[in-house]
PDB file of N, CA and C in Angstrom:
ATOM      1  N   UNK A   1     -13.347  15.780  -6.837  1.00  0.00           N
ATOM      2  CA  UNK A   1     -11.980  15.515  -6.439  1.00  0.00           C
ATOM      3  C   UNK A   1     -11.074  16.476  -7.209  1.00  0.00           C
ATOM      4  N   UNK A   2     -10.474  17.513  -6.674  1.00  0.00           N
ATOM      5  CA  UNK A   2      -9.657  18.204  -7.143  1.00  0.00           C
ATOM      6  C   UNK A   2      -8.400  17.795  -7.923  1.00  0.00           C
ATOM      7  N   UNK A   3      -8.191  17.882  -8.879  1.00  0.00           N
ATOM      8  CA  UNK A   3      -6.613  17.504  -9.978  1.00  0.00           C
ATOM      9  C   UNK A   3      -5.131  17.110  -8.915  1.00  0.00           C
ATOM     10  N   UNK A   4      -4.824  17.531  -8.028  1.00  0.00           N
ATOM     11  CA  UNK A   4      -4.226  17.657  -7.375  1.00  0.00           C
ATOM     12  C   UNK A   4      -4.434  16.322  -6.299  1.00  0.00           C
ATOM     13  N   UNK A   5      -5.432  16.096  -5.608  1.00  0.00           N
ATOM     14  CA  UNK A   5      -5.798  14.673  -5.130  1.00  0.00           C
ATOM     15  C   UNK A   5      -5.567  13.301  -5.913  1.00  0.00           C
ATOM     16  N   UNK A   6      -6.750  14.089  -7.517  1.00  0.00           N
ATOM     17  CA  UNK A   6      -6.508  12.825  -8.719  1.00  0.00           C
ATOM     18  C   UNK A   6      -4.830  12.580  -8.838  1.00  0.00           C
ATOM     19  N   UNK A   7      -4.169  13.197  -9.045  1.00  0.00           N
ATOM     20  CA  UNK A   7      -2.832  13.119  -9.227  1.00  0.00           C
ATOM     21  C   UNK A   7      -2.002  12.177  -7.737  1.00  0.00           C
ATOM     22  N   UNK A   8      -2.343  12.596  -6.997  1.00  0.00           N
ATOM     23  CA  UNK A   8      -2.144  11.981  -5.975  1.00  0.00           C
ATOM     24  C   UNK A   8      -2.351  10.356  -5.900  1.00  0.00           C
ATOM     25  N   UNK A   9      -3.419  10.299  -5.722  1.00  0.00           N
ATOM     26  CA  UNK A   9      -4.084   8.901  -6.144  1.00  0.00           C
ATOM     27  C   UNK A   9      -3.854   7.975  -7.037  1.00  0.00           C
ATOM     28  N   UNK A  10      -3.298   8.699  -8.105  1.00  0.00           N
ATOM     29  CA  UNK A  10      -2.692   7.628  -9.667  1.00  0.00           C
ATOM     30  C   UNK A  10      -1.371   7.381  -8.723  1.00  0.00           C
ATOM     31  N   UNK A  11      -0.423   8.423  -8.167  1.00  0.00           N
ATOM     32  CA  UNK A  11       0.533   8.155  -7.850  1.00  0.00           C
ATOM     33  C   UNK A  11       0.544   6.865  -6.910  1.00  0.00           C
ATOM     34  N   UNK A  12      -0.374   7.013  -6.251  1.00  0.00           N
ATOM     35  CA  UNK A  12      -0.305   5.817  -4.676  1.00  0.00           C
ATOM     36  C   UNK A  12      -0.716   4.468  -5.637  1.00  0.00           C
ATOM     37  N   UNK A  13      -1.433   4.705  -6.598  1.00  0.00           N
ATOM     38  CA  UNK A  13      -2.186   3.782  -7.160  1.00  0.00           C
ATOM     39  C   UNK A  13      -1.222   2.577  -7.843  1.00  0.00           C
ATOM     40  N   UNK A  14      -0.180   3.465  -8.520  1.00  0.00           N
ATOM     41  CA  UNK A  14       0.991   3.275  -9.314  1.00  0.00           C
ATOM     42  C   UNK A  14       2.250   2.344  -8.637  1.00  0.00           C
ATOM     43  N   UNK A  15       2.470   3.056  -6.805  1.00  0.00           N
ATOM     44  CA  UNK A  15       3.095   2.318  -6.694  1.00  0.00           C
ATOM     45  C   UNK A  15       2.680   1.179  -5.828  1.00  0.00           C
ATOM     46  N   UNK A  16       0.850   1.156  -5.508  1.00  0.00           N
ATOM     47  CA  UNK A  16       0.233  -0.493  -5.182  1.00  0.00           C
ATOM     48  C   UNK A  16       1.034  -1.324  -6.084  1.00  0.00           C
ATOM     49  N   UNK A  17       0.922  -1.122  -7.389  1.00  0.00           N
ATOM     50  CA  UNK A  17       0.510  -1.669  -8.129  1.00  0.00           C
ATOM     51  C   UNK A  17       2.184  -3.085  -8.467  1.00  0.00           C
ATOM     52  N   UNK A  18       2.881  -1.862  -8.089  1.00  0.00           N
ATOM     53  CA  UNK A  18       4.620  -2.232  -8.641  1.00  0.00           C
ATOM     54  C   UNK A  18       4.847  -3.127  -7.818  1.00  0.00           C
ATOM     55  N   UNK A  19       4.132  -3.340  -6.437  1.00  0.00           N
ATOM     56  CA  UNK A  19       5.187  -4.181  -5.581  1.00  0.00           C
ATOM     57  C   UNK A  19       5.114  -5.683  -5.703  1.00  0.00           C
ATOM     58  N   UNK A  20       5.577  -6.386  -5.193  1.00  0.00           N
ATOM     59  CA  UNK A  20       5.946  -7.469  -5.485  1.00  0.00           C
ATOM     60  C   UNK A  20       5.492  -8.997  -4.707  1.00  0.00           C
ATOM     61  N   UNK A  21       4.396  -9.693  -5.472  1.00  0.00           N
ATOM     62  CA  UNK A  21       4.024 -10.453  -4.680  1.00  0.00           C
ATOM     63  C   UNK A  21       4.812 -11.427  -3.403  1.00  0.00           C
ATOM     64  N   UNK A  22       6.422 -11.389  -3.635  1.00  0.00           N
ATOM     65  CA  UNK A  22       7.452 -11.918  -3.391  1.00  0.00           C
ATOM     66  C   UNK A  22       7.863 -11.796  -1.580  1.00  0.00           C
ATOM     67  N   UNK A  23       7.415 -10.394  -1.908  1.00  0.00           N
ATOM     68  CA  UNK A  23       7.895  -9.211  -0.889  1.00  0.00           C
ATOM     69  C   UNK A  23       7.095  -8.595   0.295  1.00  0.00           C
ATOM     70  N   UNK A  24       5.787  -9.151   0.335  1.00  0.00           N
ATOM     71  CA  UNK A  24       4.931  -8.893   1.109  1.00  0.00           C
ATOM     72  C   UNK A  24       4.202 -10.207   1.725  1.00  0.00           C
ATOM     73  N   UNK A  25       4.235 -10.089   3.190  1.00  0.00           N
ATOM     74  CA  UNK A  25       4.307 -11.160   4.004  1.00  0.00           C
ATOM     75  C   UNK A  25       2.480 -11.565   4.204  1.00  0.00           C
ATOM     76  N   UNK A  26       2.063 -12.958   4.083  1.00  0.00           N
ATOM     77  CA  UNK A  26       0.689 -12.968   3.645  1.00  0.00           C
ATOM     78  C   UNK A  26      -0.152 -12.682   4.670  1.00  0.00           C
ATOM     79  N   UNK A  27       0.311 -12.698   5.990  1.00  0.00           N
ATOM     80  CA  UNK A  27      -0.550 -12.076   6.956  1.00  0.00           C
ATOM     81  C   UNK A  27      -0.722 -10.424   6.949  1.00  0.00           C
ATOM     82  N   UNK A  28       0.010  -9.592   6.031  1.00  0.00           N
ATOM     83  CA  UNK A  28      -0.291  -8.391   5.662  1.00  0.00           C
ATOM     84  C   UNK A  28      -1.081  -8.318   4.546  1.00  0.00           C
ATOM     85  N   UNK A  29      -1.590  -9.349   3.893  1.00  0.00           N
ATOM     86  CA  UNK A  29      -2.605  -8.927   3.285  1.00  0.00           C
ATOM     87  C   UNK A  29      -3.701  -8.794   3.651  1.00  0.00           C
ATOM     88  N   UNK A  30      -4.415  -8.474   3.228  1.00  0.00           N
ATOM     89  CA  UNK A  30      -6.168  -8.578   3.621  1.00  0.00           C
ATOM     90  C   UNK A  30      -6.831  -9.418   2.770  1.00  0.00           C
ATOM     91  N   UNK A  31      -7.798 -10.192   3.548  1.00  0.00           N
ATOM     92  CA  UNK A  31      -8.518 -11.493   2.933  1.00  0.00           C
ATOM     93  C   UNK A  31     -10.129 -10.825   1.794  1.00  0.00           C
ATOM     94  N   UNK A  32      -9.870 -11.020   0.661  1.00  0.00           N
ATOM     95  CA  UNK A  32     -10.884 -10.179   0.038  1.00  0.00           C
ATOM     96  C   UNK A  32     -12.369 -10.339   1.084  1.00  0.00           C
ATOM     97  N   UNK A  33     -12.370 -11.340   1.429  1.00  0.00           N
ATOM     98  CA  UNK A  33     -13.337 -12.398   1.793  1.00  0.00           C
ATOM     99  C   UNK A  33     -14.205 -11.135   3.137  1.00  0.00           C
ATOM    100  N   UNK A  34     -13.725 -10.270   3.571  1.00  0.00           N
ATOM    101  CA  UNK A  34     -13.451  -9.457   4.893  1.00  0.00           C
ATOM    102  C   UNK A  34     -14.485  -8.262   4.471  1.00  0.00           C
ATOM    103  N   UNK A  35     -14.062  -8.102   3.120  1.00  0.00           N
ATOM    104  CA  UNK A  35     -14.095  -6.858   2.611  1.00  0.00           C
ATOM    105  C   UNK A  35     -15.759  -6.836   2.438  1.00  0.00           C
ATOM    106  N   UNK A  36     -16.743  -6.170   2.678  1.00  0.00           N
ATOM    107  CA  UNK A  36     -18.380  -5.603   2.470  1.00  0.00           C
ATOM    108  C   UNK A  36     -18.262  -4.785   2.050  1.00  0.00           C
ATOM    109  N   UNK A  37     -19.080  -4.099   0.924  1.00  0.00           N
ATOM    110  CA  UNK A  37     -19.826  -3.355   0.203  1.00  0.00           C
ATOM    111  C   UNK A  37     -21.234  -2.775   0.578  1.00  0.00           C
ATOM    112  N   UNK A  38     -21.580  -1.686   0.800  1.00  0.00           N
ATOM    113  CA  UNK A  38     -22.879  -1.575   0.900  1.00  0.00           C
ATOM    114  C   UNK A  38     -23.192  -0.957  -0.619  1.00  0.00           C
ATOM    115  N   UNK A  39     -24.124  -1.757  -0.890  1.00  0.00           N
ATOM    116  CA  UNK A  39     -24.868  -1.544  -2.296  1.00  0.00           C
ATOM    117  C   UNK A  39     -25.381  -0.335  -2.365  1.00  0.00           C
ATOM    118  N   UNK A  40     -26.128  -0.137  -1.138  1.00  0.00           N
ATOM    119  CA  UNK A  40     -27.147   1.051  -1.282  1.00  0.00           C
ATOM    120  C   UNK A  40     -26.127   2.764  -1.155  1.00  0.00           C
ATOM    121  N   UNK A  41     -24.853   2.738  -1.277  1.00  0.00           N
ATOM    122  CA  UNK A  41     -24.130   3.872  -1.407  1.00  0.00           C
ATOM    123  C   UNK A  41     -23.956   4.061  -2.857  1.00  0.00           C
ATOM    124  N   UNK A  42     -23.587   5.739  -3.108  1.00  0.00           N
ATOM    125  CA  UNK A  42     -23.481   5.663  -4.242  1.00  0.00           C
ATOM    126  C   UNK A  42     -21.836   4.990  -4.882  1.00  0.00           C
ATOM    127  N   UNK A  43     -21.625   5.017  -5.643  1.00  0.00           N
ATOM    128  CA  UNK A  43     -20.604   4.221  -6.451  1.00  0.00           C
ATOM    129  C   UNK A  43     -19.291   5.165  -6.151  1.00  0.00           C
ATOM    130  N   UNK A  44     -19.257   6.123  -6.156  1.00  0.00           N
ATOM    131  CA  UNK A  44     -17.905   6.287  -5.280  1.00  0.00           C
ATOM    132  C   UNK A  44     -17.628   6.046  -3.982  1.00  0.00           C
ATOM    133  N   UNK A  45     -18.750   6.359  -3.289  1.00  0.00           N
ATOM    134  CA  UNK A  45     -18.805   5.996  -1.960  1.00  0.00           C
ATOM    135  C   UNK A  45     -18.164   4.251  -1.851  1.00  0.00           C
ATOM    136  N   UNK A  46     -18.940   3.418  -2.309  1.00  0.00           N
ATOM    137  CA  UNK A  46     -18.282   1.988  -2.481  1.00  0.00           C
ATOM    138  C   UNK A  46     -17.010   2.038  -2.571  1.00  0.00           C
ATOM    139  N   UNK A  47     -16.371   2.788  -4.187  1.00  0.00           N
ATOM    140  CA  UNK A  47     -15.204   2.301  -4.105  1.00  0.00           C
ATOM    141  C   UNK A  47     -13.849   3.247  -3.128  1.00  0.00           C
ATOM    142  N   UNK A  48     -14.316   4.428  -2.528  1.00  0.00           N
ATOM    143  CA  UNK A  48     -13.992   4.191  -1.505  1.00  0.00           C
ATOM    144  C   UNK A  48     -13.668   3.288  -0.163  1.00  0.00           C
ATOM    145  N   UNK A  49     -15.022   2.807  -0.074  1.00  0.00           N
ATOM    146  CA  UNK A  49     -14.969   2.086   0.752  1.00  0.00           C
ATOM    147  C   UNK A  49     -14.289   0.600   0.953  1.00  0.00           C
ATOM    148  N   UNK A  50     -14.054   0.163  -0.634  1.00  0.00           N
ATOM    149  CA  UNK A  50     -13.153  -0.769  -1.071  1.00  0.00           C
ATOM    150  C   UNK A  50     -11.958  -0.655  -0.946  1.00  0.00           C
ATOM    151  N   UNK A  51     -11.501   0.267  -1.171  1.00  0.00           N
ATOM    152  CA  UNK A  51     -10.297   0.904  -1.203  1.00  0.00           C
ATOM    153  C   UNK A  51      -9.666   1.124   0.475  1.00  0.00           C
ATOM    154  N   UNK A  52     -10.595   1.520   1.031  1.00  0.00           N
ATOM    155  CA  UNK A  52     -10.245   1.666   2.166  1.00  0.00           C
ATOM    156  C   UNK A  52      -9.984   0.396   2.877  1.00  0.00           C
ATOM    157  N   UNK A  53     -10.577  -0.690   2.521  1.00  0.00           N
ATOM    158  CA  UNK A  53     -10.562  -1.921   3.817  1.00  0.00           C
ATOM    159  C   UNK A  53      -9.968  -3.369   3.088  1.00  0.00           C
ATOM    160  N   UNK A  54      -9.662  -2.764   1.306  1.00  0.00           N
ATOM    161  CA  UNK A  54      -8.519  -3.899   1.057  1.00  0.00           C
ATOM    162  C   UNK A  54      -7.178  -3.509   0.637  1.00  0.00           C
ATOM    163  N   UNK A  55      -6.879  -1.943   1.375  1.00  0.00           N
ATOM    164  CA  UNK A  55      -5.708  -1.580   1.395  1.00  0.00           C
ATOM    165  C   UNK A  55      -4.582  -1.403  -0.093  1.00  0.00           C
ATOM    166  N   UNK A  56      -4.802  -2.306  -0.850  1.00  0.00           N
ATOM    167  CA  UNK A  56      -3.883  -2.394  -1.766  1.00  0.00           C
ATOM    168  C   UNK A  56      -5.134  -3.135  -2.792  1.00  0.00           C
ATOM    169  N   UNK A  57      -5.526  -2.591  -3.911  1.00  0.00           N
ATOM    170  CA  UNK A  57      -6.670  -4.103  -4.729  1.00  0.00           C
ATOM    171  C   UNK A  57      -5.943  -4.077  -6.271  1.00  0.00           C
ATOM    172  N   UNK A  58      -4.664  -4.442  -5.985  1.00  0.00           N
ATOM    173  CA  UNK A  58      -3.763  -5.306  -6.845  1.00  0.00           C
ATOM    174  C   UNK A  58      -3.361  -6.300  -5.981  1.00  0.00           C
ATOM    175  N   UNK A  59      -3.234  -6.253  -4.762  1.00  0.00           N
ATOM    176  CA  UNK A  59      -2.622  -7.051  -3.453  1.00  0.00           C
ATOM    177  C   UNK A  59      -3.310  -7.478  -2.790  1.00  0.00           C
ATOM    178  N   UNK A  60      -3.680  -8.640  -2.484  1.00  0.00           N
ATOM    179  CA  UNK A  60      -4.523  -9.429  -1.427  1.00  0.00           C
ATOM    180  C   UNK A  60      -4.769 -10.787  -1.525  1.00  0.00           C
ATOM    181  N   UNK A  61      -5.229 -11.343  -0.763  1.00  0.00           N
ATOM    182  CA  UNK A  61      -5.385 -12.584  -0.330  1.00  0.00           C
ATOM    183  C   UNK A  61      -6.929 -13.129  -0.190  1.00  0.00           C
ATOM    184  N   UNK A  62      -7.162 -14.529  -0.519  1.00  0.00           N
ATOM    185  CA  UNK A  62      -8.006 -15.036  -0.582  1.00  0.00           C
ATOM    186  C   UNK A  62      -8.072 -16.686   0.666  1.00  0.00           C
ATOM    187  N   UNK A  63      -8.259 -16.194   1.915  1.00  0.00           N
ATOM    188  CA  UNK A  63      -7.845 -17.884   2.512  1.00  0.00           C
ATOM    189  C   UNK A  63      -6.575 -17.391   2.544  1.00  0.00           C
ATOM    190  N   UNK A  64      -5.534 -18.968   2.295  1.00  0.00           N
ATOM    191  CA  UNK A  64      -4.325 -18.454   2.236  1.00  0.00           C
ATOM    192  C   UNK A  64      -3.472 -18.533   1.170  1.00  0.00           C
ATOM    193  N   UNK A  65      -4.390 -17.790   0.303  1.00  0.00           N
ATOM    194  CA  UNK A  65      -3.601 -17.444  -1.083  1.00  0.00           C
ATOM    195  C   UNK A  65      -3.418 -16.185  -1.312  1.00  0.00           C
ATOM    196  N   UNK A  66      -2.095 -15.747  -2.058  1.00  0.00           N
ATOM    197  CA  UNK A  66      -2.147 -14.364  -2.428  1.00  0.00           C
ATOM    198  C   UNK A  66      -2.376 -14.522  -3.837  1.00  0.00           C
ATOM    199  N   UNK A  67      -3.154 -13.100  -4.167  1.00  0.00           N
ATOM    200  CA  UNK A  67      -3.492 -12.596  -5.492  1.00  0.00           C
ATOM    201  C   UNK A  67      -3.197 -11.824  -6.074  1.00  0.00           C
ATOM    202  N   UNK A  68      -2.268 -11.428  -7.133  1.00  0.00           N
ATOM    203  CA  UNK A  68      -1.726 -10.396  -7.348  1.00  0.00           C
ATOM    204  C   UNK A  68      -2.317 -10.537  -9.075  1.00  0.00           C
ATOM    205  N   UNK A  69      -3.643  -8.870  -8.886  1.00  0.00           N
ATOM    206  CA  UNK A  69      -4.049  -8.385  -9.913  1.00  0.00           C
ATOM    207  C   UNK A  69      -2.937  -7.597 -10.783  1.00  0.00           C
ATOM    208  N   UNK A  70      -2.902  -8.197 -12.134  1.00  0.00           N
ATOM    209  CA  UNK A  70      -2.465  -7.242 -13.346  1.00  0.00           C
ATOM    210  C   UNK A  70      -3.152  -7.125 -14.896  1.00  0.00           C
ATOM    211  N   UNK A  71      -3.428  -5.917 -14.935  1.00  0.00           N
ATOM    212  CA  UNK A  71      -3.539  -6.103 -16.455  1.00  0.00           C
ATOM    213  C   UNK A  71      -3.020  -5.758 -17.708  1.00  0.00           C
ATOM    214  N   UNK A  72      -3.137  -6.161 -18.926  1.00  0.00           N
ATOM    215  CA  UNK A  72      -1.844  -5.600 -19.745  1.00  0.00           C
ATOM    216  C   UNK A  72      -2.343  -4.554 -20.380  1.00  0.00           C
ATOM    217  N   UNK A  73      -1.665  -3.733 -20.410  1.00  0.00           N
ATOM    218  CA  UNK A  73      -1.384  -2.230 -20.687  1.00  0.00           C
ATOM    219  C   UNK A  73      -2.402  -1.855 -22.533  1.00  0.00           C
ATOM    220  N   UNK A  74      -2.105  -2.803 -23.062  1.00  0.00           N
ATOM    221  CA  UNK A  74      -2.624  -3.095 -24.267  1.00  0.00           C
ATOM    222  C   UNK A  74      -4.259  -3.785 -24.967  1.00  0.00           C
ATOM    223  N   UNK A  75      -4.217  -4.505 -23.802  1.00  0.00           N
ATOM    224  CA  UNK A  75      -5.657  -5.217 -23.464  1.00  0.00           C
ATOM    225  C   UNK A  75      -6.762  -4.962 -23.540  1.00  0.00           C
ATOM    226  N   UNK A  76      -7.993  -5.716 -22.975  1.00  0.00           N
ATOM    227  CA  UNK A  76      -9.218  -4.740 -22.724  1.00  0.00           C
ATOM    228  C   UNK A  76      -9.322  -4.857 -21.401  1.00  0.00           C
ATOM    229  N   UNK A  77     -10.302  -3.115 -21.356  1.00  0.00           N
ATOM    230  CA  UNK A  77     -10.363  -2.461 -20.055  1.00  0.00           C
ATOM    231  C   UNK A  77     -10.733  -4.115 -19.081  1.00  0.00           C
ATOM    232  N   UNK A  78     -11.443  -3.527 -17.780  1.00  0.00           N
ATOM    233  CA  UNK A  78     -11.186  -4.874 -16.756  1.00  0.00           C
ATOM    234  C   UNK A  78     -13.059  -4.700 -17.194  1.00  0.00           C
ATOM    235  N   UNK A  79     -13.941  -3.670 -17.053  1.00  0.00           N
ATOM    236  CA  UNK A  79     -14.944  -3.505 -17.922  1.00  0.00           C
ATOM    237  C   UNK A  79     -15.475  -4.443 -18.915  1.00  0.00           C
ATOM    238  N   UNK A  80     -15.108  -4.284 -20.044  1.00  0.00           N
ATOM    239  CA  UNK A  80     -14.743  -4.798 -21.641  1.00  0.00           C
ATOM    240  C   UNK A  80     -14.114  -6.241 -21.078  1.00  0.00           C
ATOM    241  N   UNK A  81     -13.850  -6.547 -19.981  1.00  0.00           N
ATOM    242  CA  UNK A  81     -13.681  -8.457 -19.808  1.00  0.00           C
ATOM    243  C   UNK A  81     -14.818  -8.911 -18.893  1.00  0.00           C
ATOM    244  N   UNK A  82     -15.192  -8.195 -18.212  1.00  0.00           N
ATOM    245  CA  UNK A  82     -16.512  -8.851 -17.417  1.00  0.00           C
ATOM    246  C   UNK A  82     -17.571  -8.665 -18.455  1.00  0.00           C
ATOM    247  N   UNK A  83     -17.819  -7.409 -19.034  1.00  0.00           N
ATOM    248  CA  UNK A  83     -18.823  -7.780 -20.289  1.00  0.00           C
ATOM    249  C   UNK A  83     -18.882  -8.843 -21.015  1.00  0.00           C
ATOM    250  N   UNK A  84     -17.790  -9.043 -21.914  1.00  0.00           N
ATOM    251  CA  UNK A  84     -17.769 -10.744 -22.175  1.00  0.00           C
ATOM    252  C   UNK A  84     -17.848 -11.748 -22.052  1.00  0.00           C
ATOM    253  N   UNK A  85     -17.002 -11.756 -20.847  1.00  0.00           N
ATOM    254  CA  UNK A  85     -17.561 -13.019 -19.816  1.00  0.00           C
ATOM    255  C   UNK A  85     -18.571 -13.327 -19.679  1.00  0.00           C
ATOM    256  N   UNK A  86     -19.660 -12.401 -19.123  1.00  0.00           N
ATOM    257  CA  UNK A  86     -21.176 -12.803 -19.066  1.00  0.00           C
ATOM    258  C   UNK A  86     -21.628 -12.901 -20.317  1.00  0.00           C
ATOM    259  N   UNK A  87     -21.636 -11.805 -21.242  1.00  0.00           N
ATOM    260  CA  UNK A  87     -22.141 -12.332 -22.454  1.00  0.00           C
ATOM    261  C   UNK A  87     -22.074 -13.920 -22.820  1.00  0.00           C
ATOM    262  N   UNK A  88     -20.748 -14.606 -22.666  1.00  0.00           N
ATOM    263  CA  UNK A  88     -20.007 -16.006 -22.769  1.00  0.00           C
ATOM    264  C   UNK A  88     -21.083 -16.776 -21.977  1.00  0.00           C
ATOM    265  N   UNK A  89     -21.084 -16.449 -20.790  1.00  0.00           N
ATOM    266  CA  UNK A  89     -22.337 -17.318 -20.033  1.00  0.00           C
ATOM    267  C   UNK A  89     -23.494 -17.190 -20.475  1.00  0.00           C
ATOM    268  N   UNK A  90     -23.770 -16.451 -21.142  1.00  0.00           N
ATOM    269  CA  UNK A  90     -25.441 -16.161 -21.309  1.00  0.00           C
ATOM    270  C   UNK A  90     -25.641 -17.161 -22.726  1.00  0.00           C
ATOM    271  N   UNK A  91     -25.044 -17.100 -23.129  1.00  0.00           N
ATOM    272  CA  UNK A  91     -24.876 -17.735 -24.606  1.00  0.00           C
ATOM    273  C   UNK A  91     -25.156 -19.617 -24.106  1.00  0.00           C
TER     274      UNK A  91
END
């Protein structure tokens, strides 16, 4: 992916991210529930493909709930919390 795309992409990424659960009507979301993965692609390919068919993945809906992903700036990665988590279960 050329610097110029990457740059691109933070930008679109940036302003998923800003809008406002308030402000977006819930039949424009997409139901995570919709969304397939094929495993057997490689890992960009996936999150492409994620990307592509839940439109916004700070924004979406579950049923008829909306979900609006954030994390704090300061925190741990989203990584570094599913690691734990399971660790937590395994224990």
């Amino acid at each position: 992916m050329s610097e110029k795309n990457k740059e691109n992409l933070s930008k679109q990424l940036e302003c998923l991210k800003s809008l406002d659960i308030g402000d977006v009507k819930l039949e424009d979301l997409v139901d995570i529930r919709t969304v397939h993965i094929d495993t057997s692609k490689p890992v960009l390919e996936r999150i492409l493909s994620f990307m592509a068919q839940i439109k916004n993945p700070y924004l979406f809906k579950v049923g008829d709930t909306p979900v609006k992903v954030e994390f704090n700036d300061d925190g741990p990665s989203l990584q570094e919390a599913l690691e734990q988590f399971i660790l937590n279960q395994l224990k």
